[in-house]
PDB file of N, CA and C in Angstrom:
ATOM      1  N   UNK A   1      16.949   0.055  -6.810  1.00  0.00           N
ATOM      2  CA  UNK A   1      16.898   0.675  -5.504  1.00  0.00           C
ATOM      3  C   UNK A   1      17.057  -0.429  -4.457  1.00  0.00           C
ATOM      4  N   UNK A   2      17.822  -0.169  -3.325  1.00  0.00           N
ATOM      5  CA  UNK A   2      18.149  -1.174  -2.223  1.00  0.00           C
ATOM      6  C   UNK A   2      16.753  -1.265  -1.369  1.00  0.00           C
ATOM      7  N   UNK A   3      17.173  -2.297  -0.731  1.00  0.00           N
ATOM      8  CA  UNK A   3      16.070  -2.339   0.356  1.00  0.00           C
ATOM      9  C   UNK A   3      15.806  -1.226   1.139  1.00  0.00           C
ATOM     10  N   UNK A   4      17.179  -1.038   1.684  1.00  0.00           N
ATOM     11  CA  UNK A   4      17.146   0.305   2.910  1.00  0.00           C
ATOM     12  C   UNK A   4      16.564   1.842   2.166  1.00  0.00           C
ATOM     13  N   UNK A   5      17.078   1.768   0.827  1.00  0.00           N
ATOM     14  CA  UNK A   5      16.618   2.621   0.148  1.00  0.00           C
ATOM     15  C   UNK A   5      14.671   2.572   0.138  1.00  0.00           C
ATOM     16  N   UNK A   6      14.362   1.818   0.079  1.00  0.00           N
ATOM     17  CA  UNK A   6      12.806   1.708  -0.193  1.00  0.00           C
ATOM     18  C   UNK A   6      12.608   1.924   1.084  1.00  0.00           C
ATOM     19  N   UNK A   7      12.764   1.197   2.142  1.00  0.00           N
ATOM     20  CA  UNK A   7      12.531   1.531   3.212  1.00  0.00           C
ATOM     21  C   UNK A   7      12.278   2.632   3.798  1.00  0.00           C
ATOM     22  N   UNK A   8      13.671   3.702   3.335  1.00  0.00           N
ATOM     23  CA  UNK A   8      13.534   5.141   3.711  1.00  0.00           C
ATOM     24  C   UNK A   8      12.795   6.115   3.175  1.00  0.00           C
ATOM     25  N   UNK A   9      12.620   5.902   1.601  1.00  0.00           N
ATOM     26  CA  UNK A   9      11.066   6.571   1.260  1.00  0.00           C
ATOM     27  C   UNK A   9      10.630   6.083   1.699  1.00  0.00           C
ATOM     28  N   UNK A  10      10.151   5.307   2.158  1.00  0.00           N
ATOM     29  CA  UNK A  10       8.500   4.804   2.799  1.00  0.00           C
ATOM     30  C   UNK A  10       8.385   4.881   4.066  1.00  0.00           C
ATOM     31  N   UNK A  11       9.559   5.786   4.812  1.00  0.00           N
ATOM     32  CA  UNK A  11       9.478   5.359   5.885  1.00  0.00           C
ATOM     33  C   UNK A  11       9.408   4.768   7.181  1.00  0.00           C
ATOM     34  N   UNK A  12       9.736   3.534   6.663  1.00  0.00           N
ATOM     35  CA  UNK A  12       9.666   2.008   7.529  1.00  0.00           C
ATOM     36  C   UNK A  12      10.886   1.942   8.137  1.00  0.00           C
ATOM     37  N   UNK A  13      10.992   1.725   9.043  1.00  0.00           N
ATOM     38  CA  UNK A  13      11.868   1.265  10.664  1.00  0.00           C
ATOM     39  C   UNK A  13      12.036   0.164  10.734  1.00  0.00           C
ATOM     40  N   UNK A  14      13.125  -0.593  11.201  1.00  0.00           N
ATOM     41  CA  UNK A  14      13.441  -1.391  12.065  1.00  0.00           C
ATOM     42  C   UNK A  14      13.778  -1.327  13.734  1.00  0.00           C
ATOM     43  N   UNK A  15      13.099  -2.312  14.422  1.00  0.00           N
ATOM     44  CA  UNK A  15      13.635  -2.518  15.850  1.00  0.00           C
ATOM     45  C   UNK A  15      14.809  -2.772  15.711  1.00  0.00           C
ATOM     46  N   UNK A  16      15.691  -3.049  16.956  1.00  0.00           N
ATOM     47  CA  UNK A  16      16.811  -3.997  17.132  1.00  0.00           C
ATOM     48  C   UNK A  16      17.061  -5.270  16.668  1.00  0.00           C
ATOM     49  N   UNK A  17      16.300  -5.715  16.771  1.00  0.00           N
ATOM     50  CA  UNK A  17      16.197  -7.278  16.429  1.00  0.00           C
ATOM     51  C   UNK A  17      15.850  -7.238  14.769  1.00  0.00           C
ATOM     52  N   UNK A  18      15.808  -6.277  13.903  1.00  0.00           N
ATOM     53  CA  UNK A  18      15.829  -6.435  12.763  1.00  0.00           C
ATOM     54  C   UNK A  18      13.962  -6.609  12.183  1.00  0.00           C
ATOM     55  N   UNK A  19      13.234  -6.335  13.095  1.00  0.00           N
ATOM     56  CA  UNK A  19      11.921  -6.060  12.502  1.00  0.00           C
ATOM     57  C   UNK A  19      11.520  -5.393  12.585  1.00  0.00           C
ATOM     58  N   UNK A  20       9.899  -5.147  11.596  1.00  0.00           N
ATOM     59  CA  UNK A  20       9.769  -4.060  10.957  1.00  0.00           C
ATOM     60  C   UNK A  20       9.076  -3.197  12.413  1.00  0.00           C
ATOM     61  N   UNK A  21       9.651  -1.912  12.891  1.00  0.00           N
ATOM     62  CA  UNK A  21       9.098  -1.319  13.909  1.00  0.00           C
ATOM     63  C   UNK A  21       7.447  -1.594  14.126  1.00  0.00           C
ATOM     64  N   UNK A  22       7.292  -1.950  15.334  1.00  0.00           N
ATOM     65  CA  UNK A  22       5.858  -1.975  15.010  1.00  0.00           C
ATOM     66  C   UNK A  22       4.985  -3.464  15.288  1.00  0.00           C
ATOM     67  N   UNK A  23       5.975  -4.406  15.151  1.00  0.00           N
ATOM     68  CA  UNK A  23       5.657  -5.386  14.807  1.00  0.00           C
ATOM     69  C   UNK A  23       4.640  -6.041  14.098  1.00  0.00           C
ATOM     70  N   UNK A  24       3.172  -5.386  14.202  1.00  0.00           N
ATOM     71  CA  UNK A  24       2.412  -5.896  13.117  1.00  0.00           C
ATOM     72  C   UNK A  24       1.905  -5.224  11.989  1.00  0.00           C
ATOM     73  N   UNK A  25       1.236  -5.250  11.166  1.00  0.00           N
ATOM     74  CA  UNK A  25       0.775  -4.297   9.861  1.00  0.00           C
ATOM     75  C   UNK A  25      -0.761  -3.976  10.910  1.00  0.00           C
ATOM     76  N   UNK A  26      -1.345  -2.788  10.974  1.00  0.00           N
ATOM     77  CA  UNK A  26      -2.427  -2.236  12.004  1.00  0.00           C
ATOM     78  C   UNK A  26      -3.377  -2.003  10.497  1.00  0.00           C
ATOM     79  N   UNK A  27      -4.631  -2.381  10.614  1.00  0.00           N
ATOM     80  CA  UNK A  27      -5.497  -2.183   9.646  1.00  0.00           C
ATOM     81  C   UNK A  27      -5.954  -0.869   9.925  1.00  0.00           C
ATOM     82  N   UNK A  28      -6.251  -0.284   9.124  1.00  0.00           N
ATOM     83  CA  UNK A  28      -6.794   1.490   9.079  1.00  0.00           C
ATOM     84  C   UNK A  28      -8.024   1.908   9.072  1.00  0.00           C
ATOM     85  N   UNK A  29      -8.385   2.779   9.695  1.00  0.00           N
ATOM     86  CA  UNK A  29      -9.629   3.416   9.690  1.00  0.00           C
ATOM     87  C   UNK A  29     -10.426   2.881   8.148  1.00  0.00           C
ATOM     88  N   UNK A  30     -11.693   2.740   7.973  1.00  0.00           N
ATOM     89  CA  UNK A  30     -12.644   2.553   6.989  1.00  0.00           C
ATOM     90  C   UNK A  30     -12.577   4.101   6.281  1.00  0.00           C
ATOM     91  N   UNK A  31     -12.392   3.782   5.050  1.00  0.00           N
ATOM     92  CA  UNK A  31     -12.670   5.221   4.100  1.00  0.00           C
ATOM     93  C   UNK A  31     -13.654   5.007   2.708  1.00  0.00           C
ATOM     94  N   UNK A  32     -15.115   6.201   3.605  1.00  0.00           N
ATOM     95  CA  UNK A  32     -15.806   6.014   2.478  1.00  0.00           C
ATOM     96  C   UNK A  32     -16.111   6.175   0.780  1.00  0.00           C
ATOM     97  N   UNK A  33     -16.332   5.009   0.461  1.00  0.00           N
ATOM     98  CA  UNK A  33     -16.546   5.387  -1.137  1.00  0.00           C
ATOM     99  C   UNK A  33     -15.091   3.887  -1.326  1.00  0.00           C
ATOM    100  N   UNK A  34     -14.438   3.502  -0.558  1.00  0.00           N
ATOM    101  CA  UNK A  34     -13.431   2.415  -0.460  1.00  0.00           C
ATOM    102  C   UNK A  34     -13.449   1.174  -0.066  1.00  0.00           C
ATOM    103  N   UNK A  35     -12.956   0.409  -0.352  1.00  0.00           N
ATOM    104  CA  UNK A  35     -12.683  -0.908   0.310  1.00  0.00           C
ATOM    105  C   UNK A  35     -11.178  -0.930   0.529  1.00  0.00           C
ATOM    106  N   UNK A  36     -10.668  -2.095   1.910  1.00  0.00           N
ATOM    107  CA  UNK A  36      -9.523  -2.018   1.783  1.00  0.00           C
ATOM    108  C   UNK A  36      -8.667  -3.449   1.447  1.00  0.00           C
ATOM    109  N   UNK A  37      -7.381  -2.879   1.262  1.00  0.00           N
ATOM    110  CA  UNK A  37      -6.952  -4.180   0.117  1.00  0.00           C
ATOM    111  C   UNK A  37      -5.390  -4.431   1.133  1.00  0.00           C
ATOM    112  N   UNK A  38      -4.779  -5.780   1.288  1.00  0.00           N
ATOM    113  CA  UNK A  38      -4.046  -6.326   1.976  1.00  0.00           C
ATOM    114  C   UNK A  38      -2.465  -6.776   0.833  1.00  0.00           C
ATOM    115  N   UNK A  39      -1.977  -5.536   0.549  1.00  0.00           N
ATOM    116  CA  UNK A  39      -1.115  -5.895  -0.469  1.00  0.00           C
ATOM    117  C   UNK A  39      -0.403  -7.366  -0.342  1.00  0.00           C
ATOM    118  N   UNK A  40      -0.454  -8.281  -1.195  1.00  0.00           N
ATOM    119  CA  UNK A  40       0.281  -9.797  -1.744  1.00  0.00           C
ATOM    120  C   UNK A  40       2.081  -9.434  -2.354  1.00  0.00           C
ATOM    121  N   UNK A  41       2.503 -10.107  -1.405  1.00  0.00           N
ATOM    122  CA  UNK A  41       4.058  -9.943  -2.071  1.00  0.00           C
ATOM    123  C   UNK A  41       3.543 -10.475  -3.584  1.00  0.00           C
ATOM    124  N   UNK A  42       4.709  -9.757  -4.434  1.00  0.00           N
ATOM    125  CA  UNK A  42       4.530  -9.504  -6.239  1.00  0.00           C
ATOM    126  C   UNK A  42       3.405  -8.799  -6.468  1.00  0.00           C
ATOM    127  N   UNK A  43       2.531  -8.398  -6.256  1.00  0.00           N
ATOM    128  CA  UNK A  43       1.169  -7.693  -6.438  1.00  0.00           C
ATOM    129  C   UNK A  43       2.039  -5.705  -7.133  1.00  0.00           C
ATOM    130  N   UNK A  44       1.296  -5.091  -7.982  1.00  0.00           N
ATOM    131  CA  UNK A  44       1.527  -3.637  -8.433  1.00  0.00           C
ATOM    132  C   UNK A  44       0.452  -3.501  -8.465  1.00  0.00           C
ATOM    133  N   UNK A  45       0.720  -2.494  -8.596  1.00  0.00           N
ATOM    134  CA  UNK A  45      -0.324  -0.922  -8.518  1.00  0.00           C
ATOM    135  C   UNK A  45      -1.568  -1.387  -9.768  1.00  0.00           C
ATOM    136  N   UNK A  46      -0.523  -1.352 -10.909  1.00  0.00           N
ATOM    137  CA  UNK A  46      -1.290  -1.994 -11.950  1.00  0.00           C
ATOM    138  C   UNK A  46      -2.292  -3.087 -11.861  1.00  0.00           C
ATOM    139  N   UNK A  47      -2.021  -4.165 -11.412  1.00  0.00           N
ATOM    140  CA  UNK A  47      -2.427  -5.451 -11.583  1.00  0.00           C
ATOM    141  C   UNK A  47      -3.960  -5.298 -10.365  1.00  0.00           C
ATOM    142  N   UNK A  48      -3.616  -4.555  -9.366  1.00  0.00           N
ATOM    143  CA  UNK A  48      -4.760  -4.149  -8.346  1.00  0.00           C
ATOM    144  C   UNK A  48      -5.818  -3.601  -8.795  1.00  0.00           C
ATOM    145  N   UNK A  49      -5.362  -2.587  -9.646  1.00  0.00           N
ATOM    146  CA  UNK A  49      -6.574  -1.500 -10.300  1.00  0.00           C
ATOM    147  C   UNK A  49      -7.070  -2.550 -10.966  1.00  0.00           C
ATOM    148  N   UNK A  50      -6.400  -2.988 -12.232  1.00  0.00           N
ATOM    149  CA  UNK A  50      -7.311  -4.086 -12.995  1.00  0.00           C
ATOM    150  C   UNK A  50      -7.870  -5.402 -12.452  1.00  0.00           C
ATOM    151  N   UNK A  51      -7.741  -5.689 -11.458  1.00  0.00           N
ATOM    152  CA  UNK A  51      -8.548  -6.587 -10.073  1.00  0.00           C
ATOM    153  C   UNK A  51      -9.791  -5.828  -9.472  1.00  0.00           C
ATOM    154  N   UNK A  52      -9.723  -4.791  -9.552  1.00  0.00           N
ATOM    155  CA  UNK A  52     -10.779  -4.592  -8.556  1.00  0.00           C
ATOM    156  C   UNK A  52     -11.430  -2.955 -10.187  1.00  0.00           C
ATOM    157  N   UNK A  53     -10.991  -3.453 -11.008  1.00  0.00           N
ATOM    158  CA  UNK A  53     -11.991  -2.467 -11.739  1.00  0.00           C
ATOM    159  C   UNK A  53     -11.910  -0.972 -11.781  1.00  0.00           C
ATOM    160  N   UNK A  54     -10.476  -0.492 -11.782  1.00  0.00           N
ATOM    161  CA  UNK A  54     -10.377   1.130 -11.129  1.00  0.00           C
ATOM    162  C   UNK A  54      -8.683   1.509 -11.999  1.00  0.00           C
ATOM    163  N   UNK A  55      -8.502   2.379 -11.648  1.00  0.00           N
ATOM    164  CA  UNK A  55      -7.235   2.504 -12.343  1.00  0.00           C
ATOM    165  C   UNK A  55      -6.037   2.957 -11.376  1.00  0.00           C
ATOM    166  N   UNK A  56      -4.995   2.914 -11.552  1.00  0.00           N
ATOM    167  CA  UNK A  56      -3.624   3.400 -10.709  1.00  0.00           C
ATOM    168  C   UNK A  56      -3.940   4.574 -10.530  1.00  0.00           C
ATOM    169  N   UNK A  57      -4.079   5.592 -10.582  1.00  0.00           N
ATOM    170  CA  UNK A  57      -4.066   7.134 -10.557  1.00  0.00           C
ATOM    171  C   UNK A  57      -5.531   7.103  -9.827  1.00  0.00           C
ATOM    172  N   UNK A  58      -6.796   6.462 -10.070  1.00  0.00           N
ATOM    173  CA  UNK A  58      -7.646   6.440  -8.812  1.00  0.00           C
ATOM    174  C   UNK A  58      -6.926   5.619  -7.727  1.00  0.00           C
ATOM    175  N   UNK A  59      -6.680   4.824  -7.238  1.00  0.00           N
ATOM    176  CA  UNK A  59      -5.755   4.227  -6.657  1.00  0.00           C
ATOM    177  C   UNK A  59      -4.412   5.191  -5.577  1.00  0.00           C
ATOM    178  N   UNK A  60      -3.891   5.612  -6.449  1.00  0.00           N
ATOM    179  CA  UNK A  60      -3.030   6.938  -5.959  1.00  0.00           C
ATOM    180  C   UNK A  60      -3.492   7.987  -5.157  1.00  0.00           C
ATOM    181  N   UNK A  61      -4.684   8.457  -5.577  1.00  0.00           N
ATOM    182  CA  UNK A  61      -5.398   9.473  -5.432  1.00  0.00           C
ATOM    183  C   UNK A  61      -5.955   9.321  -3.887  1.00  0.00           C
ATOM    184  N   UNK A  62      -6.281   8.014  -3.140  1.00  0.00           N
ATOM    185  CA  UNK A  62      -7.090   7.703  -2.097  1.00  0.00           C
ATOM    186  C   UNK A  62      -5.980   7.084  -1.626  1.00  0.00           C
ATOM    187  N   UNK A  63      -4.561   7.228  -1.429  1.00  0.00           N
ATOM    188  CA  UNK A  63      -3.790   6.552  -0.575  1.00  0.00           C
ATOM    189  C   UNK A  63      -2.806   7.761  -0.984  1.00  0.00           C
ATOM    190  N   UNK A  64      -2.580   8.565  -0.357  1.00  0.00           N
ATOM    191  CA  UNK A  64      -1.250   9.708  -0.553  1.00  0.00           C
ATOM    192  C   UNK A  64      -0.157   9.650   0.284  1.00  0.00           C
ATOM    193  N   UNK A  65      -0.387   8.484   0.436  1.00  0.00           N
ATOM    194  CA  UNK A  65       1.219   7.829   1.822  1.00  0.00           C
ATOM    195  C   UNK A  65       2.124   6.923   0.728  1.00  0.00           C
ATOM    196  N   UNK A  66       0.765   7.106  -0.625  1.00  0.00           N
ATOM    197  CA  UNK A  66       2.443   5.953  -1.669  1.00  0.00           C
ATOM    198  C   UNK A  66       3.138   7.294  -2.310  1.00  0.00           C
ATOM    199  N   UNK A  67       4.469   7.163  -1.866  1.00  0.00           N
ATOM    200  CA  UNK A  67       5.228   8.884  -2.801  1.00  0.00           C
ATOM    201  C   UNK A  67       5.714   8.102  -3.714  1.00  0.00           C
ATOM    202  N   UNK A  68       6.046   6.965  -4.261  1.00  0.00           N
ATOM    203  CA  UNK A  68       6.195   6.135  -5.599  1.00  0.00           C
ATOM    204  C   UNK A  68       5.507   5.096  -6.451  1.00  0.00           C
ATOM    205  N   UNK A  69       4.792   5.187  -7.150  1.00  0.00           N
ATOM    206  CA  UNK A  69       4.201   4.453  -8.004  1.00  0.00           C
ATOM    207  C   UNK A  69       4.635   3.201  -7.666  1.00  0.00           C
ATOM    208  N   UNK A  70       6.188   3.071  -8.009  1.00  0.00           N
ATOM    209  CA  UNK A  70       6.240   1.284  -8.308  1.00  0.00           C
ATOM    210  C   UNK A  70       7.111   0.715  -6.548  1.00  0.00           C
ATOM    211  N   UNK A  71       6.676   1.332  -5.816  1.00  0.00           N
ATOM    212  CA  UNK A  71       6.742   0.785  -4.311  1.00  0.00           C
ATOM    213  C   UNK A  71       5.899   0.822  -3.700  1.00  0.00           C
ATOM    214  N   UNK A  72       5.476  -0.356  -3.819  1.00  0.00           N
ATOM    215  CA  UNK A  72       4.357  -0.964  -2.721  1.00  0.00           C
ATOM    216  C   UNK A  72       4.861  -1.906  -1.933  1.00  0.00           C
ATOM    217  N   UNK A  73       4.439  -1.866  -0.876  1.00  0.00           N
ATOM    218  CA  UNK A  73       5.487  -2.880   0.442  1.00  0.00           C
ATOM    219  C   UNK A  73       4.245  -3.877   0.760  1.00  0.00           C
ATOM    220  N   UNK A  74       4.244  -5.006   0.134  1.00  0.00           N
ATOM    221  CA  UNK A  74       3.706  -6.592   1.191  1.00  0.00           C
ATOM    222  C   UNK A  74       3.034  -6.262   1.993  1.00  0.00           C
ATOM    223  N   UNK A  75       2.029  -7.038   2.588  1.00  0.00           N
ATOM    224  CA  UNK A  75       1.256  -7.057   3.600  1.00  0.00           C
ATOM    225  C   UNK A  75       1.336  -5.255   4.880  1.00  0.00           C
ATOM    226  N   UNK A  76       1.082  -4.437   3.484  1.00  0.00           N
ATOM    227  CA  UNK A  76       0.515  -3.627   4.266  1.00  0.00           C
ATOM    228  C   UNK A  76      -0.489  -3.278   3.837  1.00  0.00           C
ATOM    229  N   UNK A  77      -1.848  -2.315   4.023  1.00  0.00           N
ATOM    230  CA  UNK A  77      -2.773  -1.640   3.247  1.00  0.00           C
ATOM    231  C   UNK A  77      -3.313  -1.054   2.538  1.00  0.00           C
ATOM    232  N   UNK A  78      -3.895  -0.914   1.028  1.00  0.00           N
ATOM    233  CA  UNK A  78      -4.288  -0.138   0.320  1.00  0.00           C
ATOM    234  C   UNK A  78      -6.128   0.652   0.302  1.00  0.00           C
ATOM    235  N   UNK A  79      -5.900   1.634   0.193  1.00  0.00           N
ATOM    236  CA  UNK A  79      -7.621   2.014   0.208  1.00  0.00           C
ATOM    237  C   UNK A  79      -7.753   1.519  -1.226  1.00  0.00           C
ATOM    238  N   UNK A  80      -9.036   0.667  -1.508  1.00  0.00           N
ATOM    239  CA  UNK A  80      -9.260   0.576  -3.245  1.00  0.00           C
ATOM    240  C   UNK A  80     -10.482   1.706  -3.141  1.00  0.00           C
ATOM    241  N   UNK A  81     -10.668   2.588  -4.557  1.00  0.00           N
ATOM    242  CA  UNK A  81     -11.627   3.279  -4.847  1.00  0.00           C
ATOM    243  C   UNK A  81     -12.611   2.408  -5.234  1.00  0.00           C
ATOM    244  N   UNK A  82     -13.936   2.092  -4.796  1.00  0.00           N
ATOM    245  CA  UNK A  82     -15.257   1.304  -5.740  1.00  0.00           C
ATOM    246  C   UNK A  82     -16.206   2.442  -6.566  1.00  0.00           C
ATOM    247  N   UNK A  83     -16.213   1.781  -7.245  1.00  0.00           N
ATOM    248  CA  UNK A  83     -17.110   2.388  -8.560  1.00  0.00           C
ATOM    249  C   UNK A  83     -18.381   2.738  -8.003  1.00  0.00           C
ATOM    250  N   UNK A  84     -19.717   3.572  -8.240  1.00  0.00           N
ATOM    251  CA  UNK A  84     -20.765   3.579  -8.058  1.00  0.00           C
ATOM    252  C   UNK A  84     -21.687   2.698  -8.551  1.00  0.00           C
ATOM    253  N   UNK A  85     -22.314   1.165  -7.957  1.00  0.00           N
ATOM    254  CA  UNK A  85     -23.160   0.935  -8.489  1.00  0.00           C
ATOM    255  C   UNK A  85     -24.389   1.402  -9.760  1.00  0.00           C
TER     256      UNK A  85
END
């Protein structure tokens, strides 16, 4: 899949000048029962859940703005689910 292609599922814009509309990544409201996570260029879905102890499909479940599993975009935000003490 192309860039522009990912882009357009996900929604993401460019200005004129070729950046990402918006200019910065805006941190999101607090969601309880979550922590939030600052996606790392190379970072998956996978490798997050097993970082923080949870699985992809919990993961999925508390972020319904990802419509593809294996597109996650860089330095934007993930809700992580935390376990119950």
């Amino acid at each position: 899949m192309s860039e522009f292609e990912m882009m357009k599922v996900n929604e993401i814009s460019l200005d004129e000048m070729g950046n990402i509309a918006g200019g910065r990544v805006k941190k999101p409201a607090a969601k309880a029962g979550c922590t939030l996570y600052l996606i790392q260029p190379g970072d998956t879905l996978i490798r997050i859940a097993k970082a923080f102890h949870t699985t992809m499909n919990a993961i999925l479940r508390v972020n319904p703005q990802i419509k593809h599993r294996n597109l996650i975009i860089a330095n934007t935000y993930l809700y992580i689910p935390m376990r119950a003490a």
